[in-house]
N, C-alpha and C. Protein backbone atom coordinates (compact mmCIF):
# COMPACT_ATOMS: atom_id res chain seq x y z
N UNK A 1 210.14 144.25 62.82
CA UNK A 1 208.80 143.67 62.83
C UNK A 1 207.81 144.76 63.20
N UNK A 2 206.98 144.60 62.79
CA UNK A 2 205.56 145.76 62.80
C UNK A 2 204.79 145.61 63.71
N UNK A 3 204.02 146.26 64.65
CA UNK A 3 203.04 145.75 65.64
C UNK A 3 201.84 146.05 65.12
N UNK A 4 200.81 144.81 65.13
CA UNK A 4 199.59 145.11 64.11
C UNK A 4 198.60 145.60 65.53
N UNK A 5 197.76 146.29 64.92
CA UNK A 5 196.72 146.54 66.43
C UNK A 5 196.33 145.28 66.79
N UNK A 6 195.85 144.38 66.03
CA UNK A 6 195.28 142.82 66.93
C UNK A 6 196.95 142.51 67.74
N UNK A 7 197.88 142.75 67.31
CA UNK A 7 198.40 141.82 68.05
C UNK A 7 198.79 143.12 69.23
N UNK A 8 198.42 144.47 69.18
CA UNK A 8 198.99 145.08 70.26
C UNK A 8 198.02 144.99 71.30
N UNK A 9 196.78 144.78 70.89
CA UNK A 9 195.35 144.58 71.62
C UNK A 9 195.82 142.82 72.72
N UNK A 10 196.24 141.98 71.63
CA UNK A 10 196.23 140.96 72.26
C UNK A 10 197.42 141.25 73.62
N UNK A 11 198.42 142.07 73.27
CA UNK A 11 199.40 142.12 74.00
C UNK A 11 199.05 142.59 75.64
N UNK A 12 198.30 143.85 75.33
CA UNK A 12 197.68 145.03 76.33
C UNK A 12 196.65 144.02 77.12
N UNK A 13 196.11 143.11 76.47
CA UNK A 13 194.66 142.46 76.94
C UNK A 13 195.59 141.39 78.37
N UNK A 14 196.45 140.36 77.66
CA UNK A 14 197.57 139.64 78.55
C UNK A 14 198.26 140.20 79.45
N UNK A 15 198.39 141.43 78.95
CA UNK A 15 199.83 142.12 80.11
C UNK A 15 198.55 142.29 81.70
N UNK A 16 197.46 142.72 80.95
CA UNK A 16 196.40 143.39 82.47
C UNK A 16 195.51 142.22 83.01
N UNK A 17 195.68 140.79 82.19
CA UNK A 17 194.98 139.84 82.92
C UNK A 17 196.16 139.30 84.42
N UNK A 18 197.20 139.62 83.36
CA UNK A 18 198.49 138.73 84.24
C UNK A 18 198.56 139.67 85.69
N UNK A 19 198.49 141.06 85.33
CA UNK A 19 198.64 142.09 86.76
C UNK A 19 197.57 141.95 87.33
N UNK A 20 195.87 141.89 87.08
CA UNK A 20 195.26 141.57 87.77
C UNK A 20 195.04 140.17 88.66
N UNK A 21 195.60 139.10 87.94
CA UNK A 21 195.42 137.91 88.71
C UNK A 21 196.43 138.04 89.62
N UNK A 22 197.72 138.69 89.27
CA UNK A 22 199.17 138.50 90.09
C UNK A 22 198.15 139.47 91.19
N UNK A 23 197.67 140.58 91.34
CA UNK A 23 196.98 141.16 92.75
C UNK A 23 195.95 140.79 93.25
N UNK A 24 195.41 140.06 92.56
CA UNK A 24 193.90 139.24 93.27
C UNK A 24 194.24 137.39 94.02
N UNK A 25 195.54 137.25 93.34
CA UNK A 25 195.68 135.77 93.49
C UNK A 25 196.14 135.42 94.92
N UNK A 26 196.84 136.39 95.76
CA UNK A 26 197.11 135.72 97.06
C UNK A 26 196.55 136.71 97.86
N UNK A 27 196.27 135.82 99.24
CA UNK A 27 195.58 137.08 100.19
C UNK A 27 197.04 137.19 101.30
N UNK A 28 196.93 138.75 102.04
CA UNK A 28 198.33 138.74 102.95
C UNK A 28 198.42 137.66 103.87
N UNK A 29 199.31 137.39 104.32
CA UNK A 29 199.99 136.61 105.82
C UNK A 29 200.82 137.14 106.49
N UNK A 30 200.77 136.83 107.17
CA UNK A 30 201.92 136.87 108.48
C UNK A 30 202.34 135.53 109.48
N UNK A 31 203.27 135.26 109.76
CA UNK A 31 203.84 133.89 110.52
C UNK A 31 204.27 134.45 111.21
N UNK A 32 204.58 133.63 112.77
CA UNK A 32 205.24 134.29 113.82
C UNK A 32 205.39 132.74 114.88
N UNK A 33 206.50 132.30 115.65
CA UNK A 33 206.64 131.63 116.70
C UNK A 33 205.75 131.89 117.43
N UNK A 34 204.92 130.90 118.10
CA UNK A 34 204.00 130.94 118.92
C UNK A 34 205.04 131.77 120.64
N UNK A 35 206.29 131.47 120.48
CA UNK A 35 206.98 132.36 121.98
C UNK A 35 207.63 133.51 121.52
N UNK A 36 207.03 133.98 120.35
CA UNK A 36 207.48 135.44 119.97
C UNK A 36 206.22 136.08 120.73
N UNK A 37 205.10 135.88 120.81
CA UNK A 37 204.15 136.25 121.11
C UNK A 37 203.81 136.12 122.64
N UNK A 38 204.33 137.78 123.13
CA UNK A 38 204.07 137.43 124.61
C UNK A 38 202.37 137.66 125.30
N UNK A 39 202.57 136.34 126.23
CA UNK A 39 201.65 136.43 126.95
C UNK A 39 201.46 137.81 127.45
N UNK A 40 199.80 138.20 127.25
CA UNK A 40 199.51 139.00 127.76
C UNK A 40 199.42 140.85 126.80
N UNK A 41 199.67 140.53 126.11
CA UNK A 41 200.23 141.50 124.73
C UNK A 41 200.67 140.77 123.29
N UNK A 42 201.04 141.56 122.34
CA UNK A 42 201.13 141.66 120.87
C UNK A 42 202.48 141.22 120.19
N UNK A 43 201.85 141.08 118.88
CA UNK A 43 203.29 141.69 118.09
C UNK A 43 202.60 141.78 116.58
N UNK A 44 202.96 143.35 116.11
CA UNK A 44 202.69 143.84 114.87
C UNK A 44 203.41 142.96 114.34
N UNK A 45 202.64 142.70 112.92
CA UNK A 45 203.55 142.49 111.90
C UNK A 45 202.81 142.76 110.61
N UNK A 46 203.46 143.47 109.74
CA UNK A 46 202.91 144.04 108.64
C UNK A 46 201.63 144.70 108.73
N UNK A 47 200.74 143.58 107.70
CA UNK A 47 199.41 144.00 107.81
C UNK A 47 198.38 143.30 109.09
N UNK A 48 198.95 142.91 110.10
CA UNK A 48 198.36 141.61 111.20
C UNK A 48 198.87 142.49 112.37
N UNK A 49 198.04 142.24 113.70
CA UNK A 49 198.72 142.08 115.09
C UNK A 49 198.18 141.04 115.42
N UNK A 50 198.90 140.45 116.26
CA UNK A 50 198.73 139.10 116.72
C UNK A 50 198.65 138.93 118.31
N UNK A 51 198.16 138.48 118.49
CA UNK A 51 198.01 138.99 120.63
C UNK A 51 197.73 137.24 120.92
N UNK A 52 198.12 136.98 122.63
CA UNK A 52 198.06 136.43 122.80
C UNK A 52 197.19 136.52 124.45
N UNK A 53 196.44 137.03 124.19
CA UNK A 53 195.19 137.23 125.60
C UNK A 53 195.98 136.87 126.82
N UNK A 54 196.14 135.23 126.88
CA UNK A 54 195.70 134.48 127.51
C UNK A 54 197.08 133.54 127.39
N UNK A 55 197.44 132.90 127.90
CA UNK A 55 198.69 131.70 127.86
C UNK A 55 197.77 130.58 126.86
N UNK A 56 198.31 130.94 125.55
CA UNK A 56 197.74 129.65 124.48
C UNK A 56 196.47 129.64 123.46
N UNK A 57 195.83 131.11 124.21
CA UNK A 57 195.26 131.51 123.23
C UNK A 57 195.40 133.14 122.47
N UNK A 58 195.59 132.34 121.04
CA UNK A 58 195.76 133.77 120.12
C UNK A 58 194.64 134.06 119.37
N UNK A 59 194.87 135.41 119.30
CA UNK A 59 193.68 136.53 118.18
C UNK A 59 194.57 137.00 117.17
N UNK A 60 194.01 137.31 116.37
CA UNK A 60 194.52 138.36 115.37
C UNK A 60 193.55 139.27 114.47
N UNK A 61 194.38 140.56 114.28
CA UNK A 61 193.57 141.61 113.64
C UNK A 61 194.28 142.27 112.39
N UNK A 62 193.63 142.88 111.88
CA UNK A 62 194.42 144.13 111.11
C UNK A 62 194.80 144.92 111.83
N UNK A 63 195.75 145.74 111.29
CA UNK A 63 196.59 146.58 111.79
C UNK A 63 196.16 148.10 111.01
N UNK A 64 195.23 147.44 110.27
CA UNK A 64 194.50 149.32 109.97
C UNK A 64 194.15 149.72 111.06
N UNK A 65 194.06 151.10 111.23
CA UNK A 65 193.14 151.89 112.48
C UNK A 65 191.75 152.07 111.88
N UNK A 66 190.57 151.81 112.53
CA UNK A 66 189.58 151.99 111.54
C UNK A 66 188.90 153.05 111.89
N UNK A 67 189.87 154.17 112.52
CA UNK A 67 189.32 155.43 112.43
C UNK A 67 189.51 155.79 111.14
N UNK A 68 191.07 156.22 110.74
CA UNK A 68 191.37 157.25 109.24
C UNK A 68 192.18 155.78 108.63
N UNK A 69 192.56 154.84 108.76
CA UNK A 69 193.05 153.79 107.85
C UNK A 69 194.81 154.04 108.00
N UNK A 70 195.28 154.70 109.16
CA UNK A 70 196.58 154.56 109.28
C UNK A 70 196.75 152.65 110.55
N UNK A 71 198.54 152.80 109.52
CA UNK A 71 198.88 151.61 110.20
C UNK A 71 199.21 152.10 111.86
N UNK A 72 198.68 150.67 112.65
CA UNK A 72 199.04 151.12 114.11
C UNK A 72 199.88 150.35 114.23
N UNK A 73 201.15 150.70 115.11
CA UNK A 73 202.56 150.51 115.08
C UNK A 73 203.08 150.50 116.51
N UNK A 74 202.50 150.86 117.48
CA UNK A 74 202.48 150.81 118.77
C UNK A 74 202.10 149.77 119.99
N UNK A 75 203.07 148.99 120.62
CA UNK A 75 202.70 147.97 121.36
C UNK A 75 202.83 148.33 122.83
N UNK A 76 201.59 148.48 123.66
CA UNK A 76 201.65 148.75 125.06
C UNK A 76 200.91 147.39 126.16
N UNK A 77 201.92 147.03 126.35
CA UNK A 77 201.32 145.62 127.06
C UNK A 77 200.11 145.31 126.70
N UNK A 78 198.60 145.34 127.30
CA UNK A 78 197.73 144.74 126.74
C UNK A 78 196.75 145.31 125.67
N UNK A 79 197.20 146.51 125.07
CA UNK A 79 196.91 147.08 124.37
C UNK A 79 197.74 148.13 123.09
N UNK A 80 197.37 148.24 121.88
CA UNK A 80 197.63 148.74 120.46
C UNK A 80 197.46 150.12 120.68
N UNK A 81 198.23 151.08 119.60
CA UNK A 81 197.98 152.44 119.72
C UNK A 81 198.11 153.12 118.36
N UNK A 82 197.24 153.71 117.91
CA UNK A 82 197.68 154.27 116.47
C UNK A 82 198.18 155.28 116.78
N UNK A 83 199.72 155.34 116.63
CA UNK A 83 200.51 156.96 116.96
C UNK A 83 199.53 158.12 115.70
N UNK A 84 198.86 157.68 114.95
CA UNK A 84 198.53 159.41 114.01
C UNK A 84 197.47 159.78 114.54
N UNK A 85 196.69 159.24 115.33
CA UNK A 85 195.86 160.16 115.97
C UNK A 85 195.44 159.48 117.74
N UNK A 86 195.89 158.68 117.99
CA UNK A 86 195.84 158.34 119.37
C UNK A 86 195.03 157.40 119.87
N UNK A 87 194.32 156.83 118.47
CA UNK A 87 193.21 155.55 119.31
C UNK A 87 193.84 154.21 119.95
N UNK A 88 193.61 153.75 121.21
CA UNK A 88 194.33 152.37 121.74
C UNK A 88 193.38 151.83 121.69
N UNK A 89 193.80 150.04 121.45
CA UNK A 89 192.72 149.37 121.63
C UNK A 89 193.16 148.00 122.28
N UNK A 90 191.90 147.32 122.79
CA UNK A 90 192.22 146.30 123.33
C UNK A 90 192.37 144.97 122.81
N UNK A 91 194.33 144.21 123.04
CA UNK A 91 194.16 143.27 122.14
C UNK A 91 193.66 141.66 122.57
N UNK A 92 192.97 141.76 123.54
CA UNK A 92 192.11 140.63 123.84
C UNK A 92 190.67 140.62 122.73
N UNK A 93 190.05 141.35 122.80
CA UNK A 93 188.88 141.60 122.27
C UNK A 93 189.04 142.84 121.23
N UNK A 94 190.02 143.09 120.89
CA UNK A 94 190.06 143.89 119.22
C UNK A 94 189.01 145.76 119.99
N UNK A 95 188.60 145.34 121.24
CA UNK A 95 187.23 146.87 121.74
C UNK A 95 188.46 148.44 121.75
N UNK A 96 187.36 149.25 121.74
CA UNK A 96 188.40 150.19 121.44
C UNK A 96 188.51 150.99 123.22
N UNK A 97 189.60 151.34 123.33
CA UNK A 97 190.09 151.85 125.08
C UNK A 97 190.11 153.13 125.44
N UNK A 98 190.34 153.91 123.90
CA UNK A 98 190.58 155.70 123.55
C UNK A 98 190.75 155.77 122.14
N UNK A 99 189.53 157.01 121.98
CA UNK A 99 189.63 157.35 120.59
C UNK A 99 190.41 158.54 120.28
N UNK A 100 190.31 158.89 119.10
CA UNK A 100 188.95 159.10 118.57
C UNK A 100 188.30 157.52 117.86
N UNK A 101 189.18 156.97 117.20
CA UNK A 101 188.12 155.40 116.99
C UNK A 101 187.15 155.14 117.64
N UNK A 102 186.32 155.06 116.97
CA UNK A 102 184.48 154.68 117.40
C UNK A 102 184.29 153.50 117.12
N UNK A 103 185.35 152.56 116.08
CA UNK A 103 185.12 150.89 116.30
C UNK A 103 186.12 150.22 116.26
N UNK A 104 186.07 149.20 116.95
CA UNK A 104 187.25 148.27 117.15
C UNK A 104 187.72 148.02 116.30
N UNK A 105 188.81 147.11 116.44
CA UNK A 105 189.74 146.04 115.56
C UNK A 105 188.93 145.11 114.49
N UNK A 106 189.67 144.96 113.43
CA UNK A 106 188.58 144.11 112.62
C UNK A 106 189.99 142.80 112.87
N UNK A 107 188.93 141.76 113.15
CA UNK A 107 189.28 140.43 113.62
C UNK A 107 189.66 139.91 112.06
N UNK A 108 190.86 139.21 112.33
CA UNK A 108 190.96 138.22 110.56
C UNK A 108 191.23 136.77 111.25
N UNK A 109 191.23 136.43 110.34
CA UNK A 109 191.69 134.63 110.23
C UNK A 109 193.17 134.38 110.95
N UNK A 110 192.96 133.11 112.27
CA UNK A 110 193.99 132.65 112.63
C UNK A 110 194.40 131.31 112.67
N UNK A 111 195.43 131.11 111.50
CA UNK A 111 195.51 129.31 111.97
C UNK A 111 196.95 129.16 113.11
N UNK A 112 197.21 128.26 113.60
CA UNK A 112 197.83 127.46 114.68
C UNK A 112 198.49 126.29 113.94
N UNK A 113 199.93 126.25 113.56
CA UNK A 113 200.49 124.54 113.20
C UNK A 113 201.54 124.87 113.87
N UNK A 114 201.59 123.70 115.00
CA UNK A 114 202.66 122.76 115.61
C UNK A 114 202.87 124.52 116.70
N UNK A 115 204.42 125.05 116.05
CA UNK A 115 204.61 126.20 117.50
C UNK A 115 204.80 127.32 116.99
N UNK A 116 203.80 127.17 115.33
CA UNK A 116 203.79 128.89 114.59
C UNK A 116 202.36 129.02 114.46
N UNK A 117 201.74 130.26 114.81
CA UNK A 117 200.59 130.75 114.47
C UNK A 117 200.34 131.74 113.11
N UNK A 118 199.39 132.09 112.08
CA UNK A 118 199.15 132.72 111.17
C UNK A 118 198.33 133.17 110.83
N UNK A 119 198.73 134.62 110.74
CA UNK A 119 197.37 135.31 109.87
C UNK A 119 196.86 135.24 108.89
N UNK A 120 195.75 136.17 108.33
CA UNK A 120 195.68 135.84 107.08
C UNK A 120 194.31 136.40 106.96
N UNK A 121 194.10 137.27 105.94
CA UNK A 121 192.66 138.04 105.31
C UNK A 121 192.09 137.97 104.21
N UNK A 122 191.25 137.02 103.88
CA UNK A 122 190.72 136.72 102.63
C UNK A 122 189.84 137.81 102.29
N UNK A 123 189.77 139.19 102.75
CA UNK A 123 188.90 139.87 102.49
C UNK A 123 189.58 141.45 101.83
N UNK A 124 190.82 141.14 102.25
CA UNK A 124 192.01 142.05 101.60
C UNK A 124 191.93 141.63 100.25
């Protein structure tokens, strides 16, 4: 069988609607047991850290550093650390503790069902 340009056009046109919707169509998450999450400190996960301030109340952030855009991977009781260049920050309030980072945590979306909490960034 022959490939006519309309139909290789039609082909090329489908293949890049389907990859663009497949990367635009969901935004990230993260799930976690609400007693994975210790009082008083974090827990990375993926693209999320998740902190729990307070006994019952949770935050969550990205896990970019928004100094140079490395992932921070470091959990020190009440505070985050980007091992590539050393900024900690605070995971009550996302504020920054030591730079070089000049701005905090960017805050995302947290829902709460039953005894799992979730992230989630509609802006990713």
């Amino acid at each position: 069988m022959t490939c006519s340009r309309r139909l290789f056009l039609l082909g090329t046109a489908t293949t890049f609607a389907g990859a663009f919707l497949a990367a635009c169509g969901t935004e990230p998450t993260a799930e976690v047991a609400k007693t994975q999450v210790p009082v008083g400190s974090s827990v990375i996960l993926d693209d999320f850290i998740i902190a729990q301030p307070t006994e019952g109340q949770y935050v969550a952030y990205s896990s970019t550093c928004p100094h140079e855009f490395r992932k921070i991977t470091q959990v020190q009781d009440d505070k985050v650390r980007c091992t590539a260049h050393g900024s900690t920050f605070n995971v009550a309030d996302g504020s920054v503790v030591s730079g070089p980072a000049v701005r905090g945590l960017r805050q995302v979306q947290l829902a709460e069902s039953g005894d799992r909490v979730q992230a989630s960034d509609p802006d990713a």
